[in-house]
N, C-alpha and C. Protein backbone atom coordinates (compact mmCIF):
# COMPACT_ATOMS: atom_id res chain seq x y z
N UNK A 1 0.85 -1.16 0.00
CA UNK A 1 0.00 0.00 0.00
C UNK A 1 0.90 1.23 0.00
N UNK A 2 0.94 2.31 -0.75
CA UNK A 2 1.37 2.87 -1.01
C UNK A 2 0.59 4.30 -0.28
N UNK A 3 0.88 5.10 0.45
CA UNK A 3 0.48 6.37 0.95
C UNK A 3 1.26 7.94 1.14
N UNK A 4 0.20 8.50 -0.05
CA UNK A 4 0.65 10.06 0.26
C UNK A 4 1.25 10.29 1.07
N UNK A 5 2.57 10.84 1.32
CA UNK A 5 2.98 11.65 2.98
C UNK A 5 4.28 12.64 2.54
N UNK A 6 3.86 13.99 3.38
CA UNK A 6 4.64 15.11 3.28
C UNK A 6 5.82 14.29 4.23
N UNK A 7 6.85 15.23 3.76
CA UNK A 7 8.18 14.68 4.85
C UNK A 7 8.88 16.24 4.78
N UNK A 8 9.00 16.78 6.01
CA UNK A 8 9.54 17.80 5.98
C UNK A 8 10.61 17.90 7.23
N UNK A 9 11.44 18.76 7.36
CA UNK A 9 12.60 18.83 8.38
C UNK A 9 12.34 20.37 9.17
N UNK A 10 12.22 20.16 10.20
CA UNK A 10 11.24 21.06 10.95
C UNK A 10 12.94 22.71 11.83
N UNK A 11 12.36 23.93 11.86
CA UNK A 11 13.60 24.74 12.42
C UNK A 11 14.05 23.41 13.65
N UNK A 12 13.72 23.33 14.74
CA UNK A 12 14.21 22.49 15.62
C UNK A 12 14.81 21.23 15.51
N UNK A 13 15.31 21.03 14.32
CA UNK A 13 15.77 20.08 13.95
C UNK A 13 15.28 18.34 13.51
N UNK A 14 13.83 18.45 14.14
CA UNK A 14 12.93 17.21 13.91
C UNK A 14 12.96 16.93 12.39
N UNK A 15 12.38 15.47 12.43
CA UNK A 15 10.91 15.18 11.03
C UNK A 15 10.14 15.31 11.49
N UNK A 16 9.20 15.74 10.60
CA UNK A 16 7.59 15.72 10.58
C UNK A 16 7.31 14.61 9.29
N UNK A 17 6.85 14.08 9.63
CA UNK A 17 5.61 13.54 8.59
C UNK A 17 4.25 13.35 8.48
N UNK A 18 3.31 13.47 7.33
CA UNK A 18 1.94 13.67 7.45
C UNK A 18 1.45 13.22 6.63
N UNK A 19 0.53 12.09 6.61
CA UNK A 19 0.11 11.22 5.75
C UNK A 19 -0.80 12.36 5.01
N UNK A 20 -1.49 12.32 3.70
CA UNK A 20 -2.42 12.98 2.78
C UNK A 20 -3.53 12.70 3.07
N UNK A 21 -3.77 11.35 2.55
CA UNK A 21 -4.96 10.64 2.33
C UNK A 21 -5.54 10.56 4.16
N UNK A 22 -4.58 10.37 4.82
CA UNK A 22 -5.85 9.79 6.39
C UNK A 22 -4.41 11.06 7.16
N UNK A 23 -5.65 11.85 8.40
CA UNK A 23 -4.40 12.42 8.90
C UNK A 23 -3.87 12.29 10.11
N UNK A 24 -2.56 11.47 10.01
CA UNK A 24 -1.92 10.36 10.25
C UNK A 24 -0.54 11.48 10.38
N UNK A 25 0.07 11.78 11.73
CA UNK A 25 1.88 11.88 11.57
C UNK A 25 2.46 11.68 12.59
N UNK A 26 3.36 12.08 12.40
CA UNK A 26 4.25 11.34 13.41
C UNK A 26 6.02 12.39 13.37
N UNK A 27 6.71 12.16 14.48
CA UNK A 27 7.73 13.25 14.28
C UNK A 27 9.22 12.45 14.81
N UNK A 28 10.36 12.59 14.40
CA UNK A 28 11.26 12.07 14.75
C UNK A 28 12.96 12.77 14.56
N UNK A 29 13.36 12.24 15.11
CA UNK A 29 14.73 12.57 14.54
C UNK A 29 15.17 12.40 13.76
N UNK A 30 15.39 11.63 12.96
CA UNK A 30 15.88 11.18 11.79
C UNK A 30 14.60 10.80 10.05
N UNK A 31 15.41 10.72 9.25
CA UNK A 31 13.80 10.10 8.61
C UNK A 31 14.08 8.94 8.63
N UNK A 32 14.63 8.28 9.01
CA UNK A 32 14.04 6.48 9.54
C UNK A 32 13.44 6.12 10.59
N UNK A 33 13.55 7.46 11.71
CA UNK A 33 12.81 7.42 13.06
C UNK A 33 11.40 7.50 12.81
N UNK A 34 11.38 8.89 12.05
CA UNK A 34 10.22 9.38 11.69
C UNK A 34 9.07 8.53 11.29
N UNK A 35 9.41 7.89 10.01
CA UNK A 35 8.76 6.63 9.04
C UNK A 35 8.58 5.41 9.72
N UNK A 36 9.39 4.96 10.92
CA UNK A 36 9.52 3.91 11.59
C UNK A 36 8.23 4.26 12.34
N UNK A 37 8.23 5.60 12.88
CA UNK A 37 6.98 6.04 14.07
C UNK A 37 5.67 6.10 13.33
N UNK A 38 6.06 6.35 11.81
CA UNK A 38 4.62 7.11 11.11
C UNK A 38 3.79 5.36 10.68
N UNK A 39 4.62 4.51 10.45
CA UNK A 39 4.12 3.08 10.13
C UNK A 39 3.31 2.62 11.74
N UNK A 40 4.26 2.99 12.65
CA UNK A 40 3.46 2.17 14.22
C UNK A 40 2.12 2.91 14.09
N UNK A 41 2.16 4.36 14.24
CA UNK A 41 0.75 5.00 14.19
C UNK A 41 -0.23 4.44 12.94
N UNK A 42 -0.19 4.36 11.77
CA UNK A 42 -1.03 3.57 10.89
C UNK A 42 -1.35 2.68 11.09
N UNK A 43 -0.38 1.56 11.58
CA UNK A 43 -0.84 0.27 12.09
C UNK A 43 -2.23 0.59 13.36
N UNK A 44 -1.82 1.26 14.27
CA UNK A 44 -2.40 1.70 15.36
C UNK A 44 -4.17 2.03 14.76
N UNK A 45 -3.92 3.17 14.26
CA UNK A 45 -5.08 3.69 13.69
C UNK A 45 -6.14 2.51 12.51
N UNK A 46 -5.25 1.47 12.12
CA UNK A 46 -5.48 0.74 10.83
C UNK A 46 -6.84 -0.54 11.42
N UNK A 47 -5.97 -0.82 13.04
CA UNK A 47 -6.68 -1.58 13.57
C UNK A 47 -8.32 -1.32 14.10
N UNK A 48 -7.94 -0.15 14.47
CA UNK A 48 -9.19 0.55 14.60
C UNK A 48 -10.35 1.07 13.63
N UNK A 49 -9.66 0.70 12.45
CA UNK A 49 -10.33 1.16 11.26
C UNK A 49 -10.08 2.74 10.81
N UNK A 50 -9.69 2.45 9.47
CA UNK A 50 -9.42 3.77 8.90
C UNK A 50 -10.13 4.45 8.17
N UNK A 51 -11.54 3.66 8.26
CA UNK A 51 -12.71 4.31 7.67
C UNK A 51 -13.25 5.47 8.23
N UNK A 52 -13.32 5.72 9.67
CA UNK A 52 -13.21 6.85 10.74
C UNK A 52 -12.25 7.92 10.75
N UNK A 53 -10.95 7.61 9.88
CA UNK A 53 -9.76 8.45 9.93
C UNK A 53 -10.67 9.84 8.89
N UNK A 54 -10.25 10.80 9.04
CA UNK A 54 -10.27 11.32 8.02
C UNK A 54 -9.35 11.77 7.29
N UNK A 55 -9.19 12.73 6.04
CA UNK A 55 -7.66 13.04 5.76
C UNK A 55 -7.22 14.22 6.34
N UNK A 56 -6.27 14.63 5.71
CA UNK A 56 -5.12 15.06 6.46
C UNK A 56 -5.71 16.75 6.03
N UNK A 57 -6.01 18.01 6.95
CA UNK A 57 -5.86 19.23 6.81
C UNK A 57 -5.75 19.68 5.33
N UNK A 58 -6.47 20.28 4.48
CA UNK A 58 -6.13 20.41 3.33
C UNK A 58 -4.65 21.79 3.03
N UNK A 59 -4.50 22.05 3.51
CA UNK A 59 -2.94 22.72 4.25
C UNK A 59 -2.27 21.97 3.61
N UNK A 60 -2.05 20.76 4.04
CA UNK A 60 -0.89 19.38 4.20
C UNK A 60 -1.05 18.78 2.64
N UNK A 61 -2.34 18.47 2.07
CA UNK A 61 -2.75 18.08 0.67
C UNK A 61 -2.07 19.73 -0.60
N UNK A 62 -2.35 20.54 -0.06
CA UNK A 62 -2.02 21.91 -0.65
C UNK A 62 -0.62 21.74 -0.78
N UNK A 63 0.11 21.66 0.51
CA UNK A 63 1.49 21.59 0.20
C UNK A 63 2.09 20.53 -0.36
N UNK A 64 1.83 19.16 -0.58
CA UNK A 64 2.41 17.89 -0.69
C UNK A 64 2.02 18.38 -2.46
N UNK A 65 1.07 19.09 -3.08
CA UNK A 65 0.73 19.36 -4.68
C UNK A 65 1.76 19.99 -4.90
N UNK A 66 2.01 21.13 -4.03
CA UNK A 66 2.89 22.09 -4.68
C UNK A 66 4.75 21.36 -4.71
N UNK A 67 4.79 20.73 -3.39
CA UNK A 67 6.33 19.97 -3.20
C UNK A 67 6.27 19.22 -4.68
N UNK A 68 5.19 18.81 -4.96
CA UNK A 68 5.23 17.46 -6.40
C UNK A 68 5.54 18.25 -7.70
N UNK A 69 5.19 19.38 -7.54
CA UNK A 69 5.53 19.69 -8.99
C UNK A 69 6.98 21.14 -9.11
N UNK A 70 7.28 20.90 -7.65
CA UNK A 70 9.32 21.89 -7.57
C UNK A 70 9.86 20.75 -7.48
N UNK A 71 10.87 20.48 -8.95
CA UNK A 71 11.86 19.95 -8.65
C UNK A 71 12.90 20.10 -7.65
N UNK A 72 12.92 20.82 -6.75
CA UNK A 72 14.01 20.75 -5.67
C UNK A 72 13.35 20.09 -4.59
N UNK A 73 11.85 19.97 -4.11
CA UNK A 73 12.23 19.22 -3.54
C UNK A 73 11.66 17.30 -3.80
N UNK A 74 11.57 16.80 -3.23
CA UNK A 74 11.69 15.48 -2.53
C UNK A 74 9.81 14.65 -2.14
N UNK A 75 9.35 14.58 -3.13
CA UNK A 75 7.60 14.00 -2.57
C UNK A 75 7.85 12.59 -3.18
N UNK A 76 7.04 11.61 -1.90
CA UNK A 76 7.30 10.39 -2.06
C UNK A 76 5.94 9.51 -1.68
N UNK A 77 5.72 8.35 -1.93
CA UNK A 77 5.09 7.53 -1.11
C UNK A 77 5.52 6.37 -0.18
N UNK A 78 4.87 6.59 1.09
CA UNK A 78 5.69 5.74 1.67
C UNK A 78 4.85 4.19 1.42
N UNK A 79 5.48 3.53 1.59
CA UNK A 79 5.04 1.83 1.60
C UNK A 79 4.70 0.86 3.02
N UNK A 80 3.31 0.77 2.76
CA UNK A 80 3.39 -0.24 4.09
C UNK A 80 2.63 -0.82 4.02
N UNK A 81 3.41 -1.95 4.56
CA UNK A 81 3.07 -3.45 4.19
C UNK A 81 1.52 -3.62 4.36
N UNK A 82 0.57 -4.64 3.91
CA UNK A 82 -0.67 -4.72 4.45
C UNK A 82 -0.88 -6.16 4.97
């Protein structure tokens, strides 16, 4: 499964990440921390059903359009397993 998610590097030095589609994030030090934390929370939320989730702030959808079409930066999907 493949899911929308902003990945950004925050002044304080964090990640942020923020799923698109369900709104879903999670924050870390590193981006393997980050992604490692943003998968536990999906799982978390997944069990409970993600039909209840809603998506993510249209803010977060606004910016993840605009990151997709500047080549400088970096828009991805992350992968997790189902």
């Amino acid at each position: 499964m493949a899911l929308k998610t902003l990945l950004k590097k925050s002044k304080n030095g964090c990640w942020d990440a923020q799923m698109i589609d369900y709104d879903i994030g999670a924050q870390g030090s590193s981006i393997q921390e980050v992604i490692s934390r943003l998968e536990v929370a999906f799982e978390l939320e997944k069990k409970e059903g993600l039909e209840d989730v809603p998506a993510a702030p249209e803010c977060f959808g606004n910016a993840w359009e605009m990151a997709s079409r500047n080549e400088s930066h970096s828009v991805f999907d992350i992968r997790i397993q189902e």
